[in-house]
PDB file of N, CA and C in Angstrom:
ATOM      1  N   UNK A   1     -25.680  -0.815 198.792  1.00  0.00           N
ATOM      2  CA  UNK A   1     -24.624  -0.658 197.793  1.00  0.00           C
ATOM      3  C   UNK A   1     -23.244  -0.709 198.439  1.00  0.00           C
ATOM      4  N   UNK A   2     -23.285  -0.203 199.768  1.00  0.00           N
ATOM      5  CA  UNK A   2     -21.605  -0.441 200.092  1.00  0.00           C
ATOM      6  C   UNK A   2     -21.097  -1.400 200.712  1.00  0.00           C
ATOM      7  N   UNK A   3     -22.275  -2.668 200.904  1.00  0.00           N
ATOM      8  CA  UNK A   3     -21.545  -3.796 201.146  1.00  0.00           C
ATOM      9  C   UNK A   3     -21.123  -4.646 199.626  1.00  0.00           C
ATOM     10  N   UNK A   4     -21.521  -4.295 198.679  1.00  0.00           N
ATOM     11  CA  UNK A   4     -21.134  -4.661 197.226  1.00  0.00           C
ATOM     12  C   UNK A   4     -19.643  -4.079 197.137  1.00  0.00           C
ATOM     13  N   UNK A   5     -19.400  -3.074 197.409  1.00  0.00           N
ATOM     14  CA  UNK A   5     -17.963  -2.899 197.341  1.00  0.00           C
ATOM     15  C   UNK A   5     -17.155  -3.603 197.537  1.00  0.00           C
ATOM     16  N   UNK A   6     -16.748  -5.098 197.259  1.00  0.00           N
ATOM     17  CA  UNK A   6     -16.072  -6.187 198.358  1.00  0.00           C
ATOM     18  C   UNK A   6     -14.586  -6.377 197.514  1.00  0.00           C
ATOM     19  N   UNK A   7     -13.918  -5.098 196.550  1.00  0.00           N
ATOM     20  CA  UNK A   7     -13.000  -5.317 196.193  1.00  0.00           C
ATOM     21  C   UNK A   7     -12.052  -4.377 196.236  1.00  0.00           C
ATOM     22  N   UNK A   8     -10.989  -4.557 196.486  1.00  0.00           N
ATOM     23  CA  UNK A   8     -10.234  -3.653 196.936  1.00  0.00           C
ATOM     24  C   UNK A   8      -9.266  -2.805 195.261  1.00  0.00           C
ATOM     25  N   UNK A   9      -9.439  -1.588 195.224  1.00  0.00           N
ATOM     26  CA  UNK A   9      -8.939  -1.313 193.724  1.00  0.00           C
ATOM     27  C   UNK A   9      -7.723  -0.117 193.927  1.00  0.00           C
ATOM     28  N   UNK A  10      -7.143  -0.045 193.104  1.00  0.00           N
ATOM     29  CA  UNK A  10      -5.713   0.948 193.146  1.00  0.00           C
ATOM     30  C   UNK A  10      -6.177   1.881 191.798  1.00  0.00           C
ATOM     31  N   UNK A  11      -6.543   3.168 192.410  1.00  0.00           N
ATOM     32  CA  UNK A  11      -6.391   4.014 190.503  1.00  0.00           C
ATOM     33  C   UNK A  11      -5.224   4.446 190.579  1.00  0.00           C
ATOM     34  N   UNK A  12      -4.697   4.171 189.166  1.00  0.00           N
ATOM     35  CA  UNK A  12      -3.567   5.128 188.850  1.00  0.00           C
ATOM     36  C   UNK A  12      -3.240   6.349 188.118  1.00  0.00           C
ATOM     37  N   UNK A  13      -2.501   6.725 188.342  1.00  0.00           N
ATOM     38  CA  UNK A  13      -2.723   8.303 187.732  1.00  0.00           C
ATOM     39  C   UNK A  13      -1.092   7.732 186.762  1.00  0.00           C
ATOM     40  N   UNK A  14      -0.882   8.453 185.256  1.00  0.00           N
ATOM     41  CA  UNK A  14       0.135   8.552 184.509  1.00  0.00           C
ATOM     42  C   UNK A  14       1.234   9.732 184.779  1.00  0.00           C
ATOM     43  N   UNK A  15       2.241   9.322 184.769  1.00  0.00           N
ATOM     44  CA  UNK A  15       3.259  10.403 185.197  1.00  0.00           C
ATOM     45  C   UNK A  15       4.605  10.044 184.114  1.00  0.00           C
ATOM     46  N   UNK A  16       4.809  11.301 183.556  1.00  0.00           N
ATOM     47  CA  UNK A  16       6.131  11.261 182.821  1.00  0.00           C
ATOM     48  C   UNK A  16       7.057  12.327 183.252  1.00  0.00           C
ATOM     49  N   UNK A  17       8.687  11.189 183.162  1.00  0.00           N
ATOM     50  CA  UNK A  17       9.550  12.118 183.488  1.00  0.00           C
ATOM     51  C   UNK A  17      10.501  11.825 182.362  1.00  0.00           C
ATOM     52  N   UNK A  18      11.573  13.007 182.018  1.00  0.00           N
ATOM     53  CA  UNK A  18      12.366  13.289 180.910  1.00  0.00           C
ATOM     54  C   UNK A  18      13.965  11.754 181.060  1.00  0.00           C
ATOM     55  N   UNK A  19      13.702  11.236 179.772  1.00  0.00           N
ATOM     56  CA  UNK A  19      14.718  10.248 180.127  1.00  0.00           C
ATOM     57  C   UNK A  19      15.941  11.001 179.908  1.00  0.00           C
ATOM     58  N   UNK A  20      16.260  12.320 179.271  1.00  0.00           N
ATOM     59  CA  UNK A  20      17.865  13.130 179.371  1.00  0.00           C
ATOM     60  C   UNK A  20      18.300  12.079 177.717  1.00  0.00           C
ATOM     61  N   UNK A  21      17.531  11.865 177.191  1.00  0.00           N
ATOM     62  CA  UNK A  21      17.728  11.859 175.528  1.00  0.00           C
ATOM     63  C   UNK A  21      16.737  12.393 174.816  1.00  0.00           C
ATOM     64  N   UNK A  22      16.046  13.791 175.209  1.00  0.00           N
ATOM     65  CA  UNK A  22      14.881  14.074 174.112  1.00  0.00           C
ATOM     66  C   UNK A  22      13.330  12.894 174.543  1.00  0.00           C
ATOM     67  N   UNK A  23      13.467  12.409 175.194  1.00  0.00           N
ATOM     68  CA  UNK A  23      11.985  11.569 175.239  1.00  0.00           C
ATOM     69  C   UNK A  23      11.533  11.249 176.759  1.00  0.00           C
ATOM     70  N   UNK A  24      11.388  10.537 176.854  1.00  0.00           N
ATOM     71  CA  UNK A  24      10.230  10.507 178.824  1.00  0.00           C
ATOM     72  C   UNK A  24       9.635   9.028 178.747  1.00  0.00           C
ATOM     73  N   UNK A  25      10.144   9.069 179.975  1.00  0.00           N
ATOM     74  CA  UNK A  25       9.510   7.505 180.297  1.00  0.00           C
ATOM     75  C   UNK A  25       8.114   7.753 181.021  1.00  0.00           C
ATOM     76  N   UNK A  26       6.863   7.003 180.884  1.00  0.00           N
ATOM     77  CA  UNK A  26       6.095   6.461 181.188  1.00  0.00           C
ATOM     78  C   UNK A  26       5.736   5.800 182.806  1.00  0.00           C
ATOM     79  N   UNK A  27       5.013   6.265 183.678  1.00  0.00           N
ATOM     80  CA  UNK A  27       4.979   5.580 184.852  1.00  0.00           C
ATOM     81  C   UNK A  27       3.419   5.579 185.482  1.00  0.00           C
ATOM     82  N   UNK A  28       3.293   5.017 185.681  1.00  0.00           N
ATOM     83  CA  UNK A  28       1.392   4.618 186.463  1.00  0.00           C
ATOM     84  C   UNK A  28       1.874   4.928 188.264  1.00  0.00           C
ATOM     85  N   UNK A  29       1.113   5.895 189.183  1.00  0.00           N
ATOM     86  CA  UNK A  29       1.443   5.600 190.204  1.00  0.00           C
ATOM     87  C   UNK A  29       0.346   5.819 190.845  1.00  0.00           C
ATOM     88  N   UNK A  30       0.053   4.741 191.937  1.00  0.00           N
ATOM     89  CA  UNK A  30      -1.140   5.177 192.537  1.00  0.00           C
ATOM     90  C   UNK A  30      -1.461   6.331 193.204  1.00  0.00           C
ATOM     91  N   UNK A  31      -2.607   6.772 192.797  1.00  0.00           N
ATOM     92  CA  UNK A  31      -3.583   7.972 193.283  1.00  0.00           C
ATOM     93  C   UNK A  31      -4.076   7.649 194.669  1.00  0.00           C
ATOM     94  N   UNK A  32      -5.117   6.460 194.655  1.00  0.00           N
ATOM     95  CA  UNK A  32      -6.047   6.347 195.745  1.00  0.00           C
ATOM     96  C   UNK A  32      -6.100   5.001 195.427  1.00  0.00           C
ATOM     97  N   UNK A  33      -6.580   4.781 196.828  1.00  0.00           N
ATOM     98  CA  UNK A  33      -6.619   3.341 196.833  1.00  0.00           C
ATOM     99  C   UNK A  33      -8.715   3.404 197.497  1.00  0.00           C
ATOM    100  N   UNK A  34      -9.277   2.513 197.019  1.00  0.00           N
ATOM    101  CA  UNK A  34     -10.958   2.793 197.147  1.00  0.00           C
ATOM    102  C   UNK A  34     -11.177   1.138 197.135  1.00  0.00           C
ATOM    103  N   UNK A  35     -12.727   0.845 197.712  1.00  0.00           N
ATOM    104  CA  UNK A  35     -13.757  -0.378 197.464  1.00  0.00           C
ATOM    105  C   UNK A  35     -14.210  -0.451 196.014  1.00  0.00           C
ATOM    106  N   UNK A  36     -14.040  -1.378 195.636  1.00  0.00           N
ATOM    107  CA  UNK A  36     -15.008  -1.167 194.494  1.00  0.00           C
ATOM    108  C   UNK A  36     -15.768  -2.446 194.022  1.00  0.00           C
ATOM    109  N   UNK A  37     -16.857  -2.553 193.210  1.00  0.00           N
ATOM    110  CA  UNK A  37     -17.630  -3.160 192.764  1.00  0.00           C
ATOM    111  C   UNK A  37     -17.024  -3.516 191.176  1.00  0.00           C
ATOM    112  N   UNK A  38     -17.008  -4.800 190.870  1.00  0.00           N
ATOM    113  CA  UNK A  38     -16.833  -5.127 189.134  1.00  0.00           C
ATOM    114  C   UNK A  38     -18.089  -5.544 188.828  1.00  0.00           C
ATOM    115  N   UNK A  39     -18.076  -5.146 187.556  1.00  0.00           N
ATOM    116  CA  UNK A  39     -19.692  -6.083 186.686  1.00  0.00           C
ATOM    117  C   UNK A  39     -18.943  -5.867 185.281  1.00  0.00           C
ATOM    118  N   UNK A  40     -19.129  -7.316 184.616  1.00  0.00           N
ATOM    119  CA  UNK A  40     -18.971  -7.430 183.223  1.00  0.00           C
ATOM    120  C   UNK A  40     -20.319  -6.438 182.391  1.00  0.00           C
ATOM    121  N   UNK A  41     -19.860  -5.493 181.278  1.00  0.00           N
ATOM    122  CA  UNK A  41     -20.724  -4.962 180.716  1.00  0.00           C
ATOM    123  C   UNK A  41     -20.972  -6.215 179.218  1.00  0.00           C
ATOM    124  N   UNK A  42     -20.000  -6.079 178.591  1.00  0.00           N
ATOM    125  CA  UNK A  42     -19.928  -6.696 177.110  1.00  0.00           C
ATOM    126  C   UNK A  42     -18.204  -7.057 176.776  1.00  0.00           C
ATOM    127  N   UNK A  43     -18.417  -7.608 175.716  1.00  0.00           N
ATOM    128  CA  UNK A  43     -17.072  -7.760 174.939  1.00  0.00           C
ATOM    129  C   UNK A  43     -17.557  -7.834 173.578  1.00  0.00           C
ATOM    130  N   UNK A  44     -15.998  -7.252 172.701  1.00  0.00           N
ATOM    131  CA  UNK A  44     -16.148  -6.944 171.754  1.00  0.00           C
ATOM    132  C   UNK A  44     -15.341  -7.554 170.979  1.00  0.00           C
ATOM    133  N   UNK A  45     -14.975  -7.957 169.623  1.00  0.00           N
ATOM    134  CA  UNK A  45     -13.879  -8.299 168.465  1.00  0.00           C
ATOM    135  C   UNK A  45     -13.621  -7.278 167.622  1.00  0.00           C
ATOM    136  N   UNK A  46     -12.490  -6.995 167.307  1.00  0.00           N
ATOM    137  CA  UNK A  46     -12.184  -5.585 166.438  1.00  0.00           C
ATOM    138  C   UNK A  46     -10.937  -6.755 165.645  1.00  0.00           C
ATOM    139  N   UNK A  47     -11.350  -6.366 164.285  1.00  0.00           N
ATOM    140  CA  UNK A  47      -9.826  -7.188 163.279  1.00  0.00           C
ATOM    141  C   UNK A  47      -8.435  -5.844 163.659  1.00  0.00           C
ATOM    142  N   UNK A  48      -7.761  -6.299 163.268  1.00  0.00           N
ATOM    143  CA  UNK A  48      -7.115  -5.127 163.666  1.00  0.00           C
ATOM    144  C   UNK A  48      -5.481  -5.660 163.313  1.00  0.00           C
ATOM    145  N   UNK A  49      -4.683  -4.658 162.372  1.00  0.00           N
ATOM    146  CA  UNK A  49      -3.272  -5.138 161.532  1.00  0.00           C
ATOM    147  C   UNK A  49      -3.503  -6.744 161.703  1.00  0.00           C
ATOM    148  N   UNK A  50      -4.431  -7.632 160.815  1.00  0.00           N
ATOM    149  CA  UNK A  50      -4.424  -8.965 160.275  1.00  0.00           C
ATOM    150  C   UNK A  50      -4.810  -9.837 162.115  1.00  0.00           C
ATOM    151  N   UNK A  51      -4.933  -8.934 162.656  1.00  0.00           N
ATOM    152  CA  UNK A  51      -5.357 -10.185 163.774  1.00  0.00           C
ATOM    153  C   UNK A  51      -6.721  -9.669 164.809  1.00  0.00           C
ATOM    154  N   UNK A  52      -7.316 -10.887 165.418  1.00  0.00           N
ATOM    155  CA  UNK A  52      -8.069 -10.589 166.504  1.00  0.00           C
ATOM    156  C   UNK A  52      -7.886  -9.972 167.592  1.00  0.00           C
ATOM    157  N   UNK A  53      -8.564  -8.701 167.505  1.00  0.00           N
ATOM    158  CA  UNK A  53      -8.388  -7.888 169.120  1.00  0.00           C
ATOM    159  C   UNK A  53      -9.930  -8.414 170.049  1.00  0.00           C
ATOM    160  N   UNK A  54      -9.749  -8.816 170.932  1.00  0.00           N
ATOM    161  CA  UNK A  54     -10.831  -9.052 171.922  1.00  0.00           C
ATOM    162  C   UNK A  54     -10.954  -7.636 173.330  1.00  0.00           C
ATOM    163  N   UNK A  55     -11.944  -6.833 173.486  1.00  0.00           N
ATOM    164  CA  UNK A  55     -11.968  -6.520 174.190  1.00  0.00           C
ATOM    165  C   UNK A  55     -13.292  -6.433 175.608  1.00  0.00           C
ATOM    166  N   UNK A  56     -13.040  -5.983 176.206  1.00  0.00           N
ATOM    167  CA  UNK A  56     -13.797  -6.674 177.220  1.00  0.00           C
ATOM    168  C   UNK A  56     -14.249  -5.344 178.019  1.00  0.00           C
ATOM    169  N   UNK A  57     -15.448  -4.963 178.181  1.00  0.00           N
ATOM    170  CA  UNK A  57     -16.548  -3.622 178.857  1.00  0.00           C
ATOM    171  C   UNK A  57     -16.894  -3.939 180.332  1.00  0.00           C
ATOM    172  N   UNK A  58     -16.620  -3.221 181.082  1.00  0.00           N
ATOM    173  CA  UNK A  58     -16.816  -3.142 182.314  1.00  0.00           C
ATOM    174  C   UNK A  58     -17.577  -1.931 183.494  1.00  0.00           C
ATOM    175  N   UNK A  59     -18.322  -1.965 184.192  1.00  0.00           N
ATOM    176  CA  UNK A  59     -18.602  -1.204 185.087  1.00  0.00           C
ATOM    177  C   UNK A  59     -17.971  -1.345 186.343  1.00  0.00           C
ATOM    178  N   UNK A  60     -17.137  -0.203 187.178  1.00  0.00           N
ATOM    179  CA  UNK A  60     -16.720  -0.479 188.174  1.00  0.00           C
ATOM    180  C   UNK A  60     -17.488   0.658 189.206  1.00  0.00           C
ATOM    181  N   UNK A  61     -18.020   0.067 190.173  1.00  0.00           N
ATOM    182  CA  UNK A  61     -18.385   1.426 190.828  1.00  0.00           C
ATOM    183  C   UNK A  61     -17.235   1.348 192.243  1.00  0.00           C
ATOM    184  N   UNK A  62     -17.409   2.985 192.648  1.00  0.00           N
ATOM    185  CA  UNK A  62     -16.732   3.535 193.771  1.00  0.00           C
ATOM    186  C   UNK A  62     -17.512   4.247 194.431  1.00  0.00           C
ATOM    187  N   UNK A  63     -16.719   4.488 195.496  1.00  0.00           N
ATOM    188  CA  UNK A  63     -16.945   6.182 196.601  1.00  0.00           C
ATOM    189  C   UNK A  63     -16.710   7.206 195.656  1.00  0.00           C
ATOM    190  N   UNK A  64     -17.462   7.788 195.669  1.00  0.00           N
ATOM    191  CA  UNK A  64     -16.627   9.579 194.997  1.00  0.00           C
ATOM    192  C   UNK A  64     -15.494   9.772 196.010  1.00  0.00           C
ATOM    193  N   UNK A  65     -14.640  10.181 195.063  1.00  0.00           N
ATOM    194  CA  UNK A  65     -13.077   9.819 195.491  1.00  0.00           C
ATOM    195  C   UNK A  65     -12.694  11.457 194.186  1.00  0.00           C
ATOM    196  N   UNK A  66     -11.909  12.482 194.381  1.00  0.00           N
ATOM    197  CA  UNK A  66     -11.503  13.088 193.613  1.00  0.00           C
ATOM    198  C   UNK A  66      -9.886  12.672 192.992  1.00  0.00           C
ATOM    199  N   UNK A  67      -9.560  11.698 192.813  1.00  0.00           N
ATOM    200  CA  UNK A  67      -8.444  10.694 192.367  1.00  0.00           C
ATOM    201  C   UNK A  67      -9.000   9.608 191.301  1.00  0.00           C
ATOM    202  N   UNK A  68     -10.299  10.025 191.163  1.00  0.00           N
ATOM    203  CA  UNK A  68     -10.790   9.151 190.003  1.00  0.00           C
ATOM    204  C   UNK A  68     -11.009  10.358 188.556  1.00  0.00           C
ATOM    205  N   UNK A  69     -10.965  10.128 187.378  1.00  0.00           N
ATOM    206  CA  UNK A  69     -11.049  11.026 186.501  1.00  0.00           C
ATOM    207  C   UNK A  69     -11.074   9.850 185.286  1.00  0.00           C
ATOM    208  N   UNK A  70     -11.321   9.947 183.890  1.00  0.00           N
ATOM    209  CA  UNK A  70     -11.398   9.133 182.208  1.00  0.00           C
ATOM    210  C   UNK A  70      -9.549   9.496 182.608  1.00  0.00           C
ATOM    211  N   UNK A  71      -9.774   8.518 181.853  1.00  0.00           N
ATOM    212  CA  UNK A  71      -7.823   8.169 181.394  1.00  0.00           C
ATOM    213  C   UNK A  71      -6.857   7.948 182.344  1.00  0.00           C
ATOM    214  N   UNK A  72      -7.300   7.633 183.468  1.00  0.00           N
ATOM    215  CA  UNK A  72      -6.851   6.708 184.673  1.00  0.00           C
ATOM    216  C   UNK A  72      -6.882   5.749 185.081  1.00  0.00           C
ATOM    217  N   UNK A  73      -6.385   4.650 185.455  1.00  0.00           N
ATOM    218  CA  UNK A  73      -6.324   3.371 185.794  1.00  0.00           C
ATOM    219  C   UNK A  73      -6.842   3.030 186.261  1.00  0.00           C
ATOM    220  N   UNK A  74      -7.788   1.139 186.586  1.00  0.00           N
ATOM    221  CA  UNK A  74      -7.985   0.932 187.735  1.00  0.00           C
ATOM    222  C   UNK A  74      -7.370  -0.153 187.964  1.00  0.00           C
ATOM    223  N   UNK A  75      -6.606  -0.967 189.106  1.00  0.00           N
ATOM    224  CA  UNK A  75      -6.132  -1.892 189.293  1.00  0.00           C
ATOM    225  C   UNK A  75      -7.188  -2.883 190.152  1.00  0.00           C
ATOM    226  N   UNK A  76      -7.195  -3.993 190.231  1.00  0.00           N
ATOM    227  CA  UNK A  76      -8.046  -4.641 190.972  1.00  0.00           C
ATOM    228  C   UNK A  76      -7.121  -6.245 190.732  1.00  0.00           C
ATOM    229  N   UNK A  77      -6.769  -6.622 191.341  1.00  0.00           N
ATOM    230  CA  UNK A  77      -5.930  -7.551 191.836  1.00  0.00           C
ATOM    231  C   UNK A  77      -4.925  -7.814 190.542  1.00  0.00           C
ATOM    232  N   UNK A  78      -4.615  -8.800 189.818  1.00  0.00           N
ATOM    233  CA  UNK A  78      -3.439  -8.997 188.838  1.00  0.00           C
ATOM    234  C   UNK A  78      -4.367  -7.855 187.390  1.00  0.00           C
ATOM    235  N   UNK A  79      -5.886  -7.579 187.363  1.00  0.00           N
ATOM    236  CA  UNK A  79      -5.863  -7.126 186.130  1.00  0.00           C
ATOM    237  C   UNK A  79      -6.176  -5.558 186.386  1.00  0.00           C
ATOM    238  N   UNK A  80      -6.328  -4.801 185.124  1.00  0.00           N
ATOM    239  CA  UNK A  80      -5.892  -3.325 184.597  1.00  0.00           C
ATOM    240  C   UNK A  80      -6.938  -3.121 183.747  1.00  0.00           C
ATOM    241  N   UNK A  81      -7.595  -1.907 184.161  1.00  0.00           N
ATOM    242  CA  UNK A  81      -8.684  -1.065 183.367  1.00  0.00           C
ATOM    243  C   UNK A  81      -8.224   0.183 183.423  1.00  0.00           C
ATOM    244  N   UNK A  82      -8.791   0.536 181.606  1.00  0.00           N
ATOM    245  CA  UNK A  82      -8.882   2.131 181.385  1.00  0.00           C
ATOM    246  C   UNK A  82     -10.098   2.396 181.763  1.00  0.00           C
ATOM    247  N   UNK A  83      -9.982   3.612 182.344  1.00  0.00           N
ATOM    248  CA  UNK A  83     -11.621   4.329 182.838  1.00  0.00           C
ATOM    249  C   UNK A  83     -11.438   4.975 181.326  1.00  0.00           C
ATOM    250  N   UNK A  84     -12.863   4.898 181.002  1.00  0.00           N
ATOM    251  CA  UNK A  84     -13.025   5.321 179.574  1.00  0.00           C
ATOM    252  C   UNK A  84     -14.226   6.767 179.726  1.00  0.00           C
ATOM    253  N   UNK A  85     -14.740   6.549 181.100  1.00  0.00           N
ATOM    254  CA  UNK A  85     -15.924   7.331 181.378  1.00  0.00           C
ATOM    255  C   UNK A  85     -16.537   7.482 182.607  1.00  0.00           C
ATOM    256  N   UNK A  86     -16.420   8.445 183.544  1.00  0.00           N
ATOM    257  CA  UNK A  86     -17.232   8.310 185.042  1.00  0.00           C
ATOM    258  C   UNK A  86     -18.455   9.326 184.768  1.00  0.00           C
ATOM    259  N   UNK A  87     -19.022   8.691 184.896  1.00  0.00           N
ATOM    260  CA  UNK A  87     -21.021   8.958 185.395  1.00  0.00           C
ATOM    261  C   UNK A  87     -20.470   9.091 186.665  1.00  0.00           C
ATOM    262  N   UNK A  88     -21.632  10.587 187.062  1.00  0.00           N
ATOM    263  CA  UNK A  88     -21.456  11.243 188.047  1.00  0.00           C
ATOM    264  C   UNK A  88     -22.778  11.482 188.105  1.00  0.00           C
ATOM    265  N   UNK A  89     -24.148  10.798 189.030  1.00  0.00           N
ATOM    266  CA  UNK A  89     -25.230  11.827 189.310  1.00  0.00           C
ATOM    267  C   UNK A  89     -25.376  12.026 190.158  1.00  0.00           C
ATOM    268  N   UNK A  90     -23.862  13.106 190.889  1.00  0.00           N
ATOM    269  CA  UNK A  90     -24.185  13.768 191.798  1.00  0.00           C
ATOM    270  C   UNK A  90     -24.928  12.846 193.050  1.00  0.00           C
ATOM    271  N   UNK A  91     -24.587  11.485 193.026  1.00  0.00           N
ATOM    272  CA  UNK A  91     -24.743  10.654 194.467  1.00  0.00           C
ATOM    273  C   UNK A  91     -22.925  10.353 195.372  1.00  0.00           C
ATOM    274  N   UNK A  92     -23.263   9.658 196.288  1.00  0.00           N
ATOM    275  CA  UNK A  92     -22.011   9.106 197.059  1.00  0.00           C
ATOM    276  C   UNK A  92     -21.140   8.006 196.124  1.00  0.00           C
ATOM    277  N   UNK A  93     -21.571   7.810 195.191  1.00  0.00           N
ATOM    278  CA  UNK A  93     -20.858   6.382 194.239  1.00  0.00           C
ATOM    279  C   UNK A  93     -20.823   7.293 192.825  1.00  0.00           C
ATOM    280  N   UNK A  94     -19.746   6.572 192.321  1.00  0.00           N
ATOM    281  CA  UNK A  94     -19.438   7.489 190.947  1.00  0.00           C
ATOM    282  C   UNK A  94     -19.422   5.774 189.793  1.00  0.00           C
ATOM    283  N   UNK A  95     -19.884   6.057 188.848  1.00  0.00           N
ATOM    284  CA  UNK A  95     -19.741   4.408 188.048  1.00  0.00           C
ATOM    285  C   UNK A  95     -18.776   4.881 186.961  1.00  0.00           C
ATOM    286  N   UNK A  96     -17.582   3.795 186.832  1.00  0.00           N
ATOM    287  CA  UNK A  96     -16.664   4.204 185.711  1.00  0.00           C
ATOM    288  C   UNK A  96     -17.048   2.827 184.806  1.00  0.00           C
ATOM    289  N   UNK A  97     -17.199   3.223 183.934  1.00  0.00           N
ATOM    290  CA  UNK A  97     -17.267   2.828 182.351  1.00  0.00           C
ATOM    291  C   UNK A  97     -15.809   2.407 181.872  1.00  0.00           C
ATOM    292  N   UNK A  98     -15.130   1.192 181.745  1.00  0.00           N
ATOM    293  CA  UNK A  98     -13.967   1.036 181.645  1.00  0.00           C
ATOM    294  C   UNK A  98     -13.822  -0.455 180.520  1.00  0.00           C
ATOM    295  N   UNK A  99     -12.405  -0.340 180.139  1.00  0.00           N
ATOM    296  CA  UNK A  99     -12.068  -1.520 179.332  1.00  0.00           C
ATOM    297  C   UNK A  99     -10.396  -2.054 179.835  1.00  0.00           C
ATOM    298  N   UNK A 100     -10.760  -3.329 180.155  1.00  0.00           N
ATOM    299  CA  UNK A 100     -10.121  -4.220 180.565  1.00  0.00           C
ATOM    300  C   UNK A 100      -8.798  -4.023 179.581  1.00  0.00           C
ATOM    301  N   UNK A 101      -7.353  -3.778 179.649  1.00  0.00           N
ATOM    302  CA  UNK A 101      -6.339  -3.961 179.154  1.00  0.00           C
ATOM    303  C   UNK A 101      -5.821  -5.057 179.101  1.00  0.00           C
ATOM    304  N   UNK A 102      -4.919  -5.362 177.858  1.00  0.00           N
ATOM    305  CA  UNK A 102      -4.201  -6.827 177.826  1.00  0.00           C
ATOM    306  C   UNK A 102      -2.764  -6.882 178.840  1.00  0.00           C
TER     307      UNK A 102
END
């Protein structure tokens, strides 16, 4: 399994700071940087306000890394996943359950 790791991934963690008008800007900054494995799970079509949403299911596995957590990023070269879900059974690899962002 850890020569399958042959990709190099960035999680990000979300961070907000106060823009000094009542609201906060938005920022992704990397956590950890890890190997990881991609595998296409599925894709999906959702209609959505009059148009086609396409989305796209993924498994990424890692190292257990405590910088991984649901609602964190993963980067893997130009594209962007939400971890939607890490399976944990308590081995050396953790599998996140994720969907590909536009």
């Amino acid at each position: 399994m850890i020569g399958e790791l042959n990709q190099r991934a960035r999680i990000l963690a979300r961070a907000t700071t106060p823009d000094g008008a009542g609201g906060y800007t938005e920022t992704w900054n990397t956590a950890a940087t890890v190997w990881a494995k991609l595998e296409p799970l599925s894709g999906d079509e959702a209609f959505v306000a009059q148009a086609i949403r396409t989305r796209a299911r993924y498994r990424i596995t890692v190292r257990r890394n405590p910088a991984i957590e649901p609602a964190r990023r993963v980067v893997l070269g130009t594209r962007t996943f939400r971890i939607l879900d890490v399976l944990d059974d308590a081995s050396p690899m953790l599998t996140l359950l994720c969907e590909e962002l536009p």
